[in-house]
N, C-alpha and C. Protein backbone atom coordinates (compact mmCIF):
# COMPACT_ATOMS: atom_id res chain seq x y z
N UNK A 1 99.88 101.18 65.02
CA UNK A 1 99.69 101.57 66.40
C UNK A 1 98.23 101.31 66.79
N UNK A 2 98.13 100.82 68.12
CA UNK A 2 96.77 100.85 68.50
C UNK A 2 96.20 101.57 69.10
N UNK A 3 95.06 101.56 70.01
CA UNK A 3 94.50 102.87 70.34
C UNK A 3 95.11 103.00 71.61
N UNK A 4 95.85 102.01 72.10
CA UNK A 4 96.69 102.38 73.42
C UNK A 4 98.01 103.38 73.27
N UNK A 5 98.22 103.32 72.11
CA UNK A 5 99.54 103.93 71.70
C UNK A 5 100.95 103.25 72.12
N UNK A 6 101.45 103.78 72.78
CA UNK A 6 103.18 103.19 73.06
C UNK A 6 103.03 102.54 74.48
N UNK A 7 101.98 103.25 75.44
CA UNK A 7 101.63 103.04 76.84
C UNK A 7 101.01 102.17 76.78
N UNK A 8 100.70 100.73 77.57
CA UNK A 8 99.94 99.96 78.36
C UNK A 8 100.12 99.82 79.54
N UNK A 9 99.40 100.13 80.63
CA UNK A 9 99.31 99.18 81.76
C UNK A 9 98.23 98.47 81.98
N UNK A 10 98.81 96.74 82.44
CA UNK A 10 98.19 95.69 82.56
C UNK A 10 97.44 95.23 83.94
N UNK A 11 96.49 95.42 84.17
CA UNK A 11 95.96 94.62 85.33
C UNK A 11 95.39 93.24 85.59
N UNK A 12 96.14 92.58 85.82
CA UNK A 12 95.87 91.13 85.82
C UNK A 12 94.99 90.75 87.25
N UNK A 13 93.85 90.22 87.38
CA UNK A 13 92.68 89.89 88.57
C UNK A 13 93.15 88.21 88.75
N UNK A 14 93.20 88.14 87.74
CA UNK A 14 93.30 86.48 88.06
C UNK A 14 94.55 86.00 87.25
N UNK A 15 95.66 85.27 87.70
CA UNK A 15 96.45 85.11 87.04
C UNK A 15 97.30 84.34 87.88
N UNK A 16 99.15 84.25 88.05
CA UNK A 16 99.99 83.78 88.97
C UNK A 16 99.78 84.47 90.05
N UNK A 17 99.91 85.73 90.31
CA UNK A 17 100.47 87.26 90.81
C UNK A 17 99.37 88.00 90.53
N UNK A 18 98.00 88.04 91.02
CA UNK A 18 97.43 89.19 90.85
C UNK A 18 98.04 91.10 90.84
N UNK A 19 97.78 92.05 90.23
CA UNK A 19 98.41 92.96 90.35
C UNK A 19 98.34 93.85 89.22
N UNK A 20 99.38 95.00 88.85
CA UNK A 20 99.33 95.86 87.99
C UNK A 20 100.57 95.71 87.56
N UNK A 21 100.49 95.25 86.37
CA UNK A 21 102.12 95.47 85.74
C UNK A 21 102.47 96.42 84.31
N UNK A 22 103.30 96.90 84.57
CA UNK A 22 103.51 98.10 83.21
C UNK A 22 104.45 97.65 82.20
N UNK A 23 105.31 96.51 82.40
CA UNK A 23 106.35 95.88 81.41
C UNK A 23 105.70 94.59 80.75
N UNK A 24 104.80 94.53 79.44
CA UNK A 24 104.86 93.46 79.06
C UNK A 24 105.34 91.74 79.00
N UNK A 25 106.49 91.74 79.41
CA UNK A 25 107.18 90.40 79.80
C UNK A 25 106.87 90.22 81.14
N UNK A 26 106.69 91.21 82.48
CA UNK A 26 106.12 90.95 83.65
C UNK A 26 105.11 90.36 83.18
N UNK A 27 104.33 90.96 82.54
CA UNK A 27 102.48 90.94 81.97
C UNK A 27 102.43 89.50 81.62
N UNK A 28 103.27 89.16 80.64
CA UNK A 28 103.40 87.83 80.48
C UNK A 28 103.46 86.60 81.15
N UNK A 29 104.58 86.99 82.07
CA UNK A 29 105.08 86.16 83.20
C UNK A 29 103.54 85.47 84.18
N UNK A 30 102.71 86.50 84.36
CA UNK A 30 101.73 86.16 85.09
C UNK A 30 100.26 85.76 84.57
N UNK A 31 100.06 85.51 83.19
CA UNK A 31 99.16 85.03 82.44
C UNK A 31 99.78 84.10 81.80
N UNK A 32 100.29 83.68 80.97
CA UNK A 32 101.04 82.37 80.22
C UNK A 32 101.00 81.29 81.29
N UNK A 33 100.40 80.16 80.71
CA UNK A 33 100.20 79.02 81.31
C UNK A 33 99.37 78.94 82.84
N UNK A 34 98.97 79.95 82.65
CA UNK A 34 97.64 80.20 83.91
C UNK A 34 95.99 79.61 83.35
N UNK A 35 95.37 78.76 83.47
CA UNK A 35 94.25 78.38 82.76
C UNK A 35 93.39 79.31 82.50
N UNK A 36 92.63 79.59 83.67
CA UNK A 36 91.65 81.46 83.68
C UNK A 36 92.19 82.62 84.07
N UNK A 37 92.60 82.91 83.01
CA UNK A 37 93.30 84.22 83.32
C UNK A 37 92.05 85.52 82.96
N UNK A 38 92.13 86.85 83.98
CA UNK A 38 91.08 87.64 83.59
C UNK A 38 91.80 89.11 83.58
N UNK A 39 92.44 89.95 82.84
CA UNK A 39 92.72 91.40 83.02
C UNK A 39 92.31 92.15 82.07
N UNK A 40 92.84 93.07 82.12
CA UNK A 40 92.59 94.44 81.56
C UNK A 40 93.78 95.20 81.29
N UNK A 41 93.83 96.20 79.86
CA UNK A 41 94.63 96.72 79.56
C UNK A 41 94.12 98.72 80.00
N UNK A 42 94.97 99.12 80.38
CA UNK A 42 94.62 100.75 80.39
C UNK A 42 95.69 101.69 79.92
N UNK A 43 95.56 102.85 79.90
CA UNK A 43 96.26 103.79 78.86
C UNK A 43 97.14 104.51 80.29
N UNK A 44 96.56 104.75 81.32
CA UNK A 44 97.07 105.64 82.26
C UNK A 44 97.40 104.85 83.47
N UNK A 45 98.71 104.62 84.57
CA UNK A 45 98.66 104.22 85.64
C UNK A 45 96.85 104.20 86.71
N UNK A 46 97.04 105.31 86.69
CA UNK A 46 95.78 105.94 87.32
C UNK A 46 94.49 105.34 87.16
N UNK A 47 94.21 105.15 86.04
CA UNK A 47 92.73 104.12 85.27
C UNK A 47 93.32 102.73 85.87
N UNK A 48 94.42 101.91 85.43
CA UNK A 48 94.72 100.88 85.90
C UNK A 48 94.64 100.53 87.30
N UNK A 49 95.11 101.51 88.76
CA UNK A 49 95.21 101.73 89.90
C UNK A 49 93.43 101.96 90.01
N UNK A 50 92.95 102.21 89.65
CA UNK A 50 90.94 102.65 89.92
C UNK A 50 90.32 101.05 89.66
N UNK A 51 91.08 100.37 88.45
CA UNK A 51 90.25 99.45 88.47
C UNK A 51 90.65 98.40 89.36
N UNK A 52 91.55 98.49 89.62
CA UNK A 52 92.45 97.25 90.44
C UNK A 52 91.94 97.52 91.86
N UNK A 53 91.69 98.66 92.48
CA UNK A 53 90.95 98.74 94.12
C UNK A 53 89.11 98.72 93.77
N UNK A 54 89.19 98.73 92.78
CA UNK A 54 87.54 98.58 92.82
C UNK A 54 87.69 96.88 92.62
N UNK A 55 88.15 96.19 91.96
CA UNK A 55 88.56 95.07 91.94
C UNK A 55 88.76 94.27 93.44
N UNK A 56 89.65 94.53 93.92
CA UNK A 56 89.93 94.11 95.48
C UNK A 56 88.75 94.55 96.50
N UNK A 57 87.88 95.80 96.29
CA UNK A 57 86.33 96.27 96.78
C UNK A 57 85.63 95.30 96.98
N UNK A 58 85.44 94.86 95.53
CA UNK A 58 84.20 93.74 95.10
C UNK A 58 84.58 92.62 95.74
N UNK A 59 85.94 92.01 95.61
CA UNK A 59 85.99 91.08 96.02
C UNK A 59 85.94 90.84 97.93
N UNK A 60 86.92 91.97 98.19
CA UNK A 60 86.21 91.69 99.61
C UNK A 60 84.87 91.71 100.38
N UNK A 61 84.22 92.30 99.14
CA UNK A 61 82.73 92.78 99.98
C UNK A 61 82.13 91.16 99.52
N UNK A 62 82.34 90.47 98.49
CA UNK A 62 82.12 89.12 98.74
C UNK A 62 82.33 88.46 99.48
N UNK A 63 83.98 88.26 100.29
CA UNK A 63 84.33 87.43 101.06
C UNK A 63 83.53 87.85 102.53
N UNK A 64 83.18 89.06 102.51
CA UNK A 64 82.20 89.19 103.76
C UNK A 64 81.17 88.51 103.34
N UNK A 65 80.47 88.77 102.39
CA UNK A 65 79.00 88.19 102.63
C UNK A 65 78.85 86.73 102.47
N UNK A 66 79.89 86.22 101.96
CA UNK A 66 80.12 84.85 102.45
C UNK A 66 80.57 84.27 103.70
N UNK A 67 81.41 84.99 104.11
CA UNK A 67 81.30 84.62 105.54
C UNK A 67 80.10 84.74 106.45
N UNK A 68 79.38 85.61 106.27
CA UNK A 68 78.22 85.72 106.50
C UNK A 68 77.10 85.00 106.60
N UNK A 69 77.24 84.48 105.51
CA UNK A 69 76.34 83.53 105.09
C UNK A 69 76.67 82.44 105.73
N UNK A 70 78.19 82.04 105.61
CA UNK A 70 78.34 80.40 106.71
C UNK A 70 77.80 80.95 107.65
N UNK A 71 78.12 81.93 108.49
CA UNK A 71 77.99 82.15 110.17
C UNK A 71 76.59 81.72 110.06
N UNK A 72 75.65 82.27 109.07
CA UNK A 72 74.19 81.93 109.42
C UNK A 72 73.75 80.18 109.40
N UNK A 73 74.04 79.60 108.75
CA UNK A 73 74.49 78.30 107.65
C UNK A 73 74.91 77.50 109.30
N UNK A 74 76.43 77.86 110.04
CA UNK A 74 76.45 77.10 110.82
C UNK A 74 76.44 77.49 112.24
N UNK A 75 75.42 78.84 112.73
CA UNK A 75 74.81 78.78 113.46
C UNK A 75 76.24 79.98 114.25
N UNK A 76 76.81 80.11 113.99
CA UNK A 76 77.43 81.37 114.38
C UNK A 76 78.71 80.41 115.46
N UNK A 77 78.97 78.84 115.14
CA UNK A 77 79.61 78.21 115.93
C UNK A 77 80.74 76.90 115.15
N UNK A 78 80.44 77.40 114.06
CA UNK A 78 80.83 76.71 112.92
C UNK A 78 80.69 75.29 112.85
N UNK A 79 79.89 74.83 113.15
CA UNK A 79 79.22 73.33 112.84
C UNK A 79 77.59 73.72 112.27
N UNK A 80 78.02 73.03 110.94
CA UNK A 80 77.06 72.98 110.20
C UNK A 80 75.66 71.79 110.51
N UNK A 81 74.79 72.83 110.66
CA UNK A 81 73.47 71.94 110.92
C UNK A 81 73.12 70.62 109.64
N UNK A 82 72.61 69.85 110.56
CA UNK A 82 71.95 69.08 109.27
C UNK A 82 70.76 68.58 109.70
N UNK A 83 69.69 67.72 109.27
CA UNK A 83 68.43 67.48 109.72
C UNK A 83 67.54 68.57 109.63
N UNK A 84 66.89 68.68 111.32
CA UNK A 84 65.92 69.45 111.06
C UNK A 84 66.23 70.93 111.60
N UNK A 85 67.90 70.80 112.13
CA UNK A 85 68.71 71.75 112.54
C UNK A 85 68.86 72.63 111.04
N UNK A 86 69.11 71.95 109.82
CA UNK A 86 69.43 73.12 108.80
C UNK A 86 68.28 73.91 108.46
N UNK A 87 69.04 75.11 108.03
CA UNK A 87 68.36 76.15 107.54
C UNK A 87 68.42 75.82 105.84
């Protein structure tokens, strides 16, 4: 036995199906033959569910500050400067 005991739940970030799965063969289904696959195993729904919205957190607070960053990038009109127009 391992230190998970009989329980795993799987959180897969990067995979087919991002998500939380609790049945191994789901778990499978969405990592096997995926090139970068990135998850995590947890003992409790609850730990699994904490990391998976802090997960989706991070990532949206990226997709803002990237958007962000174009808006600045192409001037808040989405054509990207070039010359002596870029930043």
């Amino acid at each position: 036995m391992d230190k998970f005991g009989d329980r795993k739940i799987f959180v897969v970030y990067t995979g087919k199906n991002p998500g939380i799965y609790e049945i191994w063969d789901e778990f499978l289904e969405q990592v096997n033959g995926f090139h970068v696959v990135k998850y995590d195993v947890f003992r409790t729904y609850a730990q699994a569910e904490t990391a998976w919205f802090k997960y989706l957190n991070r990532v949206a607070l990226q997709n803002i500050y990237e958007s962000r960053k174009r808006e600045e990038w192409c001037g808040g009109d989405g054509v990207v400067r070039t010359g002596d127009n870029f930043l």
